[in-house]
C-alpha atoms as a PDB file:
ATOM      1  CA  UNK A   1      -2.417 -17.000 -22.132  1.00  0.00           C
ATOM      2  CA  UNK A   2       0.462 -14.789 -23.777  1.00  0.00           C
ATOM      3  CA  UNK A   3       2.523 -12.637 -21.349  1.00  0.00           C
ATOM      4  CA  UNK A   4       1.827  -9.155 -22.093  1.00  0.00           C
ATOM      5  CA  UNK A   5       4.178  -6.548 -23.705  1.00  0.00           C
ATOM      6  CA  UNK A   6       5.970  -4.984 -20.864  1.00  0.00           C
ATOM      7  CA  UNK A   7       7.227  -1.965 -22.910  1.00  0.00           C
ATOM      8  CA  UNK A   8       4.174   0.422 -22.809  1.00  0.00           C
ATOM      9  CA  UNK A   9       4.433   0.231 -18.863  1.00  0.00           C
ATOM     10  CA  UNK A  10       8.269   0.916 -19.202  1.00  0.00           C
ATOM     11  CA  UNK A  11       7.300   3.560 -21.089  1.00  0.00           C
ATOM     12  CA  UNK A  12       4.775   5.127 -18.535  1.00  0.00           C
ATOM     13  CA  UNK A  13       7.422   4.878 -15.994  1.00  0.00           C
ATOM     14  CA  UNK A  14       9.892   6.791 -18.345  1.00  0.00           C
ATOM     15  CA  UNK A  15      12.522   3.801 -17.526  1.00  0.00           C
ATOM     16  CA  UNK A  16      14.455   1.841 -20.015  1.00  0.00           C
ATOM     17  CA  UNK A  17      15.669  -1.291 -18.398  1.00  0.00           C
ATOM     18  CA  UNK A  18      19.002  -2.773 -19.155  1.00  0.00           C
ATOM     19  CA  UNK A  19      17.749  -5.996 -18.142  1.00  0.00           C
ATOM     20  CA  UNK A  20      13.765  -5.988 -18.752  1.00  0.00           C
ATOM     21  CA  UNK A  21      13.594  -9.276 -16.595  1.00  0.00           C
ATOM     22  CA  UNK A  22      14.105  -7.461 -13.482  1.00  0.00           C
ATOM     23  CA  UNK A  23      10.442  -5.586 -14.818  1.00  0.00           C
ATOM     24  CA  UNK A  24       9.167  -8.546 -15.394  1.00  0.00           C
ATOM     25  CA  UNK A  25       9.893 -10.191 -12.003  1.00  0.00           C
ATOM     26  CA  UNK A  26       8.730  -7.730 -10.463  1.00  0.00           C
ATOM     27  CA  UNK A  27       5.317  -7.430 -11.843  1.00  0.00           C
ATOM     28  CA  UNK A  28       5.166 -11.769 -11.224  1.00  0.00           C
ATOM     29  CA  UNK A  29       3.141 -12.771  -8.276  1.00  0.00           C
ATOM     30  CA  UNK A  30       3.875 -16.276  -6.865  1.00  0.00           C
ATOM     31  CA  UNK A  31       0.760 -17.629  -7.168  1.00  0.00           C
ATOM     32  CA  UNK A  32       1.813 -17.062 -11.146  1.00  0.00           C
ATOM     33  CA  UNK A  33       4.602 -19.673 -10.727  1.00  0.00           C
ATOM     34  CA  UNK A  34       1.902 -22.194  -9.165  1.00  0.00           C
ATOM     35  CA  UNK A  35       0.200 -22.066 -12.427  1.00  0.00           C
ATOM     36  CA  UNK A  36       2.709 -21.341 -14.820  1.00  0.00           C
ATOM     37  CA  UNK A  37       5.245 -24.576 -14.219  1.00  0.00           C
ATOM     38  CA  UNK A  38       6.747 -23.583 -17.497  1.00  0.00           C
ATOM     39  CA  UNK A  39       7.894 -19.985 -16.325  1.00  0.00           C
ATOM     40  CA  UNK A  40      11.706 -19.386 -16.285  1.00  0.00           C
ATOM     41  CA  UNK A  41      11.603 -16.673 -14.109  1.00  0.00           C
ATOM     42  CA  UNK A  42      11.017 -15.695 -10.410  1.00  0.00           C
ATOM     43  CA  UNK A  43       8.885 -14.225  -8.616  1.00  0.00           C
ATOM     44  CA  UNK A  44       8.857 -10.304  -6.777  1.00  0.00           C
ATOM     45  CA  UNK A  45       9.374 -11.247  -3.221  1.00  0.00           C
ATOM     46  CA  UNK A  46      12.821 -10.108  -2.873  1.00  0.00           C
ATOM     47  CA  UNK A  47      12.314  -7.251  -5.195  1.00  0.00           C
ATOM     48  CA  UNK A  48      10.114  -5.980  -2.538  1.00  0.00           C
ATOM     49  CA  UNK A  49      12.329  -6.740   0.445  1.00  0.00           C
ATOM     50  CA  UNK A  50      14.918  -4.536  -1.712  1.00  0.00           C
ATOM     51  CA  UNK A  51      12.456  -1.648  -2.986  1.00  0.00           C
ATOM     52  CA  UNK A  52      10.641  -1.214   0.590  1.00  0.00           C
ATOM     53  CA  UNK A  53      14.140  -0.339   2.214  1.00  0.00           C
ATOM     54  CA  UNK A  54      15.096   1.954  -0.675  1.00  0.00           C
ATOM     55  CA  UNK A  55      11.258   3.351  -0.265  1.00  0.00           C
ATOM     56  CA  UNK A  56      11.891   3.930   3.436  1.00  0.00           C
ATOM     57  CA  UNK A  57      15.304   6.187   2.500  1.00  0.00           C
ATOM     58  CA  UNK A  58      13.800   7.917   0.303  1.00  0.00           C
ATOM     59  CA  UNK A  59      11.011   9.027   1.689  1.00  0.00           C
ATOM     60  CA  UNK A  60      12.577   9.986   5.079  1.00  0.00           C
ATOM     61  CA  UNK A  61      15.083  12.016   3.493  1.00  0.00           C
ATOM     62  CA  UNK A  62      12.669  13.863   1.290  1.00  0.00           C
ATOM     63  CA  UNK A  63      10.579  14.390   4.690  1.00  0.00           C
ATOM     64  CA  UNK A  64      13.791  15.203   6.672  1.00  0.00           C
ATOM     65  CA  UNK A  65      14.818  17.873   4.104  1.00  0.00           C
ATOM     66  CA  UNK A  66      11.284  19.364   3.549  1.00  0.00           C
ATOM     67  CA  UNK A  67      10.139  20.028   6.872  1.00  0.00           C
ATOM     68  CA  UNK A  68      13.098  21.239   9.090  1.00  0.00           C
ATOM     69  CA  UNK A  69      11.151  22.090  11.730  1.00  0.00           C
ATOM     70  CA  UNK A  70       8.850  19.048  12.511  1.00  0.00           C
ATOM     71  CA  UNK A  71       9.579  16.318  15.195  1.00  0.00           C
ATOM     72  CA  UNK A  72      10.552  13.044  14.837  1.00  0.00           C
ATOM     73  CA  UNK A  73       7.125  11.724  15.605  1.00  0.00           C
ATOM     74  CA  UNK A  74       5.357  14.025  13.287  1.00  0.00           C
ATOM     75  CA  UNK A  75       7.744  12.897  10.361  1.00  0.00           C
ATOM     76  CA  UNK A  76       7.108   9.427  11.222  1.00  0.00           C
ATOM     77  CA  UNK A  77       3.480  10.019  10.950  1.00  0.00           C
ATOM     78  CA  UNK A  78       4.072  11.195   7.731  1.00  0.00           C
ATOM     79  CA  UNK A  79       5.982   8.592   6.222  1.00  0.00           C
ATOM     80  CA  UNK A  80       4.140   6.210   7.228  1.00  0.00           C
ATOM     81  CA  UNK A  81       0.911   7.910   5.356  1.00  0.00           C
ATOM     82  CA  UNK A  82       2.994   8.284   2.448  1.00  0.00           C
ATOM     83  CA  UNK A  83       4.086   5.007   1.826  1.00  0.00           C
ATOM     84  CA  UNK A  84       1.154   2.857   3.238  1.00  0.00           C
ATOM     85  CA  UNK A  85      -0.499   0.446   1.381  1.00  0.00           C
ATOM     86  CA  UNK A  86      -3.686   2.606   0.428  1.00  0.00           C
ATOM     87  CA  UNK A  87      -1.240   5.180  -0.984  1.00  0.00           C
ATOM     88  CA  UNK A  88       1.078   2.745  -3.099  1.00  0.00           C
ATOM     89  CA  UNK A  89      -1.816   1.162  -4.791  1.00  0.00           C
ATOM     90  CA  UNK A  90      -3.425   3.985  -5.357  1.00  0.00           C
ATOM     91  CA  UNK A  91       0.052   5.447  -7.182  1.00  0.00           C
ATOM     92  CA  UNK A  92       0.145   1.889  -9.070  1.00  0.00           C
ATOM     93  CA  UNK A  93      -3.551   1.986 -10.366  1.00  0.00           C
ATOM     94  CA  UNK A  94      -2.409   5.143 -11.282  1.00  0.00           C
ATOM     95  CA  UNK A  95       1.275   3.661 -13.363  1.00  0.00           C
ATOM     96  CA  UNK A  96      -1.719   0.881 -15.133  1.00  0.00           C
ATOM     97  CA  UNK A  97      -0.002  -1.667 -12.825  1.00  0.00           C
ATOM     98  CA  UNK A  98      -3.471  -3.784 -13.226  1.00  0.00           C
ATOM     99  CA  UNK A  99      -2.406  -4.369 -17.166  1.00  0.00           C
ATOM    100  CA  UNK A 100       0.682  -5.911 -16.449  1.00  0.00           C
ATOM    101  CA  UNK A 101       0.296  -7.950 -13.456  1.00  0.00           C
ATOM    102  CA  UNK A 102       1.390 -12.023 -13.888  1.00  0.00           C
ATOM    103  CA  UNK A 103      -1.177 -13.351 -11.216  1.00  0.00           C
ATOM    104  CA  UNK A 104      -3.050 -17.022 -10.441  1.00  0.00           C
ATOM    105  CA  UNK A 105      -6.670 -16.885 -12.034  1.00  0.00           C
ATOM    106  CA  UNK A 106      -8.029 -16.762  -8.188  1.00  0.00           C
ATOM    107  CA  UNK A 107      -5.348 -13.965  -7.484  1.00  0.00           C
ATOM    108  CA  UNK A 108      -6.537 -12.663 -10.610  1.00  0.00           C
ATOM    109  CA  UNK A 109      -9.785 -11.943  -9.026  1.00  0.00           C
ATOM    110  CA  UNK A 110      -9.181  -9.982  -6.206  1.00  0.00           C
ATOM    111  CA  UNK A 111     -10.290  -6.662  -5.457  1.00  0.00           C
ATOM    112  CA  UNK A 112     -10.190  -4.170  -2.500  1.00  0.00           C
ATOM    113  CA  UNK A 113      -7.789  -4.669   0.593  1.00  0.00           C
ATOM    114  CA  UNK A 114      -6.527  -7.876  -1.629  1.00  0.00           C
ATOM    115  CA  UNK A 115      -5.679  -6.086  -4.915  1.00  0.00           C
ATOM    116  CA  UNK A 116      -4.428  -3.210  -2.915  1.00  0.00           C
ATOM    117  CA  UNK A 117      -2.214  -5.238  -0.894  1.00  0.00           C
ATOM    118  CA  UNK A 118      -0.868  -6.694  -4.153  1.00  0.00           C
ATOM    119  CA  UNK A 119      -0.331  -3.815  -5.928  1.00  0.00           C
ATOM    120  CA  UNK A 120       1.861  -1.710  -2.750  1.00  0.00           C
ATOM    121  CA  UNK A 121       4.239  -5.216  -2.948  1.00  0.00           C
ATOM    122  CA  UNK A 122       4.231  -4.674  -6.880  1.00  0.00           C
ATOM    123  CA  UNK A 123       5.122  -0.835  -6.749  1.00  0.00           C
ATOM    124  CA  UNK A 124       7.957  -1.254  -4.031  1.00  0.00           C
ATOM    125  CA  UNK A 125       9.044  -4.509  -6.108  1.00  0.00           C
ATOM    126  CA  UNK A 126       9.575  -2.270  -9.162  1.00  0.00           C
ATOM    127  CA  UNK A 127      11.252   0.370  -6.465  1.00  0.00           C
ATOM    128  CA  UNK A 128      13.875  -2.465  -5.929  1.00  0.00           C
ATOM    129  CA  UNK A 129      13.974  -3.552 -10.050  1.00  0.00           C
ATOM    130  CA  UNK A 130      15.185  -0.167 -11.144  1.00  0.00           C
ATOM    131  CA  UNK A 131      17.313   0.483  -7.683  1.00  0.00           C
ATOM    132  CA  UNK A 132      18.959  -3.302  -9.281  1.00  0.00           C
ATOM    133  CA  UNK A 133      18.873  -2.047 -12.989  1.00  0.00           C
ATOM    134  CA  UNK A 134      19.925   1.768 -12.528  1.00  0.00           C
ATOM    135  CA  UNK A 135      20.971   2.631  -9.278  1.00  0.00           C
ATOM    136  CA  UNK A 136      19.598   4.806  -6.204  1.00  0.00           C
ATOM    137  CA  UNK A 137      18.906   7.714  -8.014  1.00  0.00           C
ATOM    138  CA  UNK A 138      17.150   5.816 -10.590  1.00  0.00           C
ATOM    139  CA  UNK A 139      14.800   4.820  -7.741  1.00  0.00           C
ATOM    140  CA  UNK A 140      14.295   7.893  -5.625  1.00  0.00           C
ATOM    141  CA  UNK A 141      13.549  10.055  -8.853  1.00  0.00           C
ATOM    142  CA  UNK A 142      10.682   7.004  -9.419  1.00  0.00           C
ATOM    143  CA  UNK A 143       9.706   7.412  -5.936  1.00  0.00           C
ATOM    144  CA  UNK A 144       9.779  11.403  -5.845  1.00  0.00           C
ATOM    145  CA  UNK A 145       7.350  11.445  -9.236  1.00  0.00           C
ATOM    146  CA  UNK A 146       4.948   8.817  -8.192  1.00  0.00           C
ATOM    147  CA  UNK A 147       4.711   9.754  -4.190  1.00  0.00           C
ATOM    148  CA  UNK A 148       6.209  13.256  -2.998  1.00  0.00           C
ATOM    149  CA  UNK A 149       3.253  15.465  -4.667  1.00  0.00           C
ATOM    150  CA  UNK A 150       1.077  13.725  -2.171  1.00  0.00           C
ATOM    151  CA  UNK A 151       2.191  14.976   0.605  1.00  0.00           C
ATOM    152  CA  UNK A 152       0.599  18.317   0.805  1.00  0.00           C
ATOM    153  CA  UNK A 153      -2.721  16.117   0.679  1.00  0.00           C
ATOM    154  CA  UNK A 154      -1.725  13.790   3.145  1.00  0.00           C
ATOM    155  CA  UNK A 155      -1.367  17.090   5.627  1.00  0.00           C
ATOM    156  CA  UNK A 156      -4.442  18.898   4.330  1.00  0.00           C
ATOM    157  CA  UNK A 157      -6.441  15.933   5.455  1.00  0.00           C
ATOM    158  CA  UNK A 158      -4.544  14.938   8.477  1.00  0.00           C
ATOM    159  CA  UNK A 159      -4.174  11.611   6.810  1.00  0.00           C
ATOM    160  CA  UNK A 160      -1.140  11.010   8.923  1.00  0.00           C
ATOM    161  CA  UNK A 161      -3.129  11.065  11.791  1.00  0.00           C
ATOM    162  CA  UNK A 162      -4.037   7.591  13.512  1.00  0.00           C
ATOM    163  CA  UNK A 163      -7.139   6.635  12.000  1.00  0.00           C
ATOM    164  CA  UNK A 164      -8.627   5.179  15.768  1.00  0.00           C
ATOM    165  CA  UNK A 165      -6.772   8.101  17.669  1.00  0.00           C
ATOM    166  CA  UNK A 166      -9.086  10.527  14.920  1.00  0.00           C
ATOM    167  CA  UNK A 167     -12.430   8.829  14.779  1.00  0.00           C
ATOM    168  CA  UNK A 168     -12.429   8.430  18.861  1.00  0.00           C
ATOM    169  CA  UNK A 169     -11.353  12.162  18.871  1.00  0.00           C
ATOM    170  CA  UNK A 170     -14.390  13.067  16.841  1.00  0.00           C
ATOM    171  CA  UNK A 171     -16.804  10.514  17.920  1.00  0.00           C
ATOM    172  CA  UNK A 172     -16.508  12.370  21.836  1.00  0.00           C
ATOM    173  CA  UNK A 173     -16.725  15.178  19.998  1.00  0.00           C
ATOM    174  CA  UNK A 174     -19.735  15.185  18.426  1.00  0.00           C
ATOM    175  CA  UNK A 175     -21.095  12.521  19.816  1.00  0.00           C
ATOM    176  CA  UNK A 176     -20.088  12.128  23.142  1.00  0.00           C
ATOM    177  CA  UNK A 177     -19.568   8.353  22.954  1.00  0.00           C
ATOM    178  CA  UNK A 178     -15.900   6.497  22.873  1.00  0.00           C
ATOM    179  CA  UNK A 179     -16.132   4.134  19.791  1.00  0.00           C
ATOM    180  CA  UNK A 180     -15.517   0.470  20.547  1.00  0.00           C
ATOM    181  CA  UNK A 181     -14.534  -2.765  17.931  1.00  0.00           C
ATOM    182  CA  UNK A 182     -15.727  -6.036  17.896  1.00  0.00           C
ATOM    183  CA  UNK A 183     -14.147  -8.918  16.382  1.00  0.00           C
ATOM    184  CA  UNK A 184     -16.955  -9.814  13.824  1.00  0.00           C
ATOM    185  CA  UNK A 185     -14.893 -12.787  12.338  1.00  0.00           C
ATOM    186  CA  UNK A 186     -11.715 -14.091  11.713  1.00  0.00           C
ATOM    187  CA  UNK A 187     -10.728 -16.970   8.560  1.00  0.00           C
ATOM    188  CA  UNK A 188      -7.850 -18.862   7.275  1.00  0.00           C
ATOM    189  CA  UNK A 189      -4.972 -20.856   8.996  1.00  0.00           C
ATOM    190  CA  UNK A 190      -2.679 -18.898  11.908  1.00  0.00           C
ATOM    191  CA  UNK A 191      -0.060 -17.519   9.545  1.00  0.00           C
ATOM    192  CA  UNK A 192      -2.541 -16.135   6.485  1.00  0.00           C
ATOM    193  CA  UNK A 193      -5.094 -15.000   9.780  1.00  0.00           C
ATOM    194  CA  UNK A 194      -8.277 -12.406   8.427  1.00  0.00           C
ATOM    195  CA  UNK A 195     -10.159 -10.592  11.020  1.00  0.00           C
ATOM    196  CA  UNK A 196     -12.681  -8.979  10.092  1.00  0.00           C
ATOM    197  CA  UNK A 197     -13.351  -5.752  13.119  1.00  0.00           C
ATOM    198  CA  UNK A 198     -16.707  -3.761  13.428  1.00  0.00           C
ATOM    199  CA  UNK A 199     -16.349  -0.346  15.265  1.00  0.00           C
ATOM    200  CA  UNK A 200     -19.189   0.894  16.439  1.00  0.00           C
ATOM    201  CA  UNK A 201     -20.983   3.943  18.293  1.00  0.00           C
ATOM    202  CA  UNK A 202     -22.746   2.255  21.215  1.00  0.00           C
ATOM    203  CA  UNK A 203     -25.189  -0.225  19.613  1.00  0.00           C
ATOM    204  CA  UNK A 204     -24.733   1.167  16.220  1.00  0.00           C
ATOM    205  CA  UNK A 205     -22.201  -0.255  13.865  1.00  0.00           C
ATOM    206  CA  UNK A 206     -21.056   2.137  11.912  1.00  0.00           C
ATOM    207  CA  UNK A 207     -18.503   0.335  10.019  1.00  0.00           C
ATOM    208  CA  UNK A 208     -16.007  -2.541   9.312  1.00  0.00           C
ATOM    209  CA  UNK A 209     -12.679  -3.576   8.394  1.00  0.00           C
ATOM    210  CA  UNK A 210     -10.697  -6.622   7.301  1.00  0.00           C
ATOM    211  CA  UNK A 211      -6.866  -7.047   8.492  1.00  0.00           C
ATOM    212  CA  UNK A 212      -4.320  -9.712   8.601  1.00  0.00           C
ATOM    213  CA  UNK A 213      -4.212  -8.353  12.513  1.00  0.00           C
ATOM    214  CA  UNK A 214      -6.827  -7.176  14.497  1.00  0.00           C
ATOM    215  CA  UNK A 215      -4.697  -4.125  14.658  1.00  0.00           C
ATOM    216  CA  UNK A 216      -4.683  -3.570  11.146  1.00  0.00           C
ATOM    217  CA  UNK A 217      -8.494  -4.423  10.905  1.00  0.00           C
ATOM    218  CA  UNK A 218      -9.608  -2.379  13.753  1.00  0.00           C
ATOM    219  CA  UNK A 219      -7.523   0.972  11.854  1.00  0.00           C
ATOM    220  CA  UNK A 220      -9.075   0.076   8.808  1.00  0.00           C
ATOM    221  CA  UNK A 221     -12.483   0.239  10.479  1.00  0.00           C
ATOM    222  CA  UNK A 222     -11.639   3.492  12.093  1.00  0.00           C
ATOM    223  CA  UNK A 223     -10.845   4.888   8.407  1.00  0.00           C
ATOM    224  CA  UNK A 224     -14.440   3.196   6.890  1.00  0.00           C
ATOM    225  CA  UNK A 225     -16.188   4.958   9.820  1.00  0.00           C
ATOM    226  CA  UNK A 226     -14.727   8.161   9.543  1.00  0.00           C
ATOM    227  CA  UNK A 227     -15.643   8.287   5.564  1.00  0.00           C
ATOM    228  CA  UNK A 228     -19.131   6.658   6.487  1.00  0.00           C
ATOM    229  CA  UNK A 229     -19.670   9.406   9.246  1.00  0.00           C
ATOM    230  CA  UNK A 230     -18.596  12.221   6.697  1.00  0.00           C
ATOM    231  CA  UNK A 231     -15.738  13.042   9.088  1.00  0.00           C
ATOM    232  CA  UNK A 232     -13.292  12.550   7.224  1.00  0.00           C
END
């Protein structure tokens, strides 16, 4: 299979690398390097150590600076809606990340939390390549046109809020239960661990959610079940 032309996504980004294998690295998922013996290059691991530190400036100032008068919790709340992995995929589907990724054929095939998960390492990967290639302000002027016109969004729908904190608040509400979760399953060795959490409405399940904690499953859940309940 022929690597694709990385220019057009370059392009898209309005970035013109002085050293297009720091693009390319960071659009390579190791799985690729499994398959691909042959390939000279490396893979975006510590592209996204790099861009996910750079990502957590950048954000926080822009937050700091735009809302003077907000705590320190609220402004956590909102970072962390702004840059979680839901919202970085979402921004990469957005880039055509999909076109350009260098993945294993069974990588190749996921979709959902998988493919999203993928694609928020890929976006702060490329955070990290042009931080490398250009410089910080390189990378926060990326980050500020892919990310910062969210956040309006992200407090129209109290996105920010914790998803379990939300649906319990609402579920009392109009329902007057308290929501509980139920480990439904969980696969794969301890350190690759998938739970899969059901939260439901006394006997009801209303919806599930699959998380490399239960933590992360059991939020996920929360979200589902506040879109399947039209709460959201």
């Amino acid at each position: 299979m022929p690597m694709p032309d990385f220019e057009p996504l370059a392009s898209t980004l309005g970035l013109t690398f002085n050293n297009p294998r720091l693009l390319i690295e960071a659009l390579t998922h190791r799985s690729y390097l499994n398959e691909h013996r042959e390939y000279a290059g490396g893979h975006n691991e510590r592209l996204e150590f790099l861009g996910d530190a750079v990502l957590e400036l950048a954000a926080t100032d822009f937050l700091f600076k735009k809302f003077p008068a907000k705590s320190e919790g609220e402004l956590t709340s909102y970072r962390a809606a702004l840059v979680n992995t839901v919202s970085l995929a979402e921004s990469a589907r957005k880039l055509g990340f999909n076109d350009f990724l260098l993945l294993s054929k069974g990588e190749a095939k996921d979709t959902g939390r998988a493919r999203d998960v993928i694609l928020a390492d890929t976006f702060e990967a490329i955070i990290g390549a042009v931080y490398l290639d250009q410089g910080y302000g390189a990378a926060e002027a990326f980050i500020a046109k892919s990310l910062y016109g969210k956040i309006d969004e992200v407090i129209a729908k109290r996105s920010y809020q914790d998803a379990k904190s939300r649906f319990q608040e609402l579920a009392q509400e109009k329902r007057g239960v308290t929501p509980f979760y139920e480990t439904l399953s969980q696969e794969g060795p301890d350190h690759a661990k998938l739970f899969t959490i059901g939260v439901f409405l006394g006997e009801e399940e209303i919806a599930r959610g699959e998380g490399q904690s239960k933590q992360e499953a059991e939020q996920i859940a929360a979200e589902a079940g506040l879109a399947a309940m039209k709460w959201s």
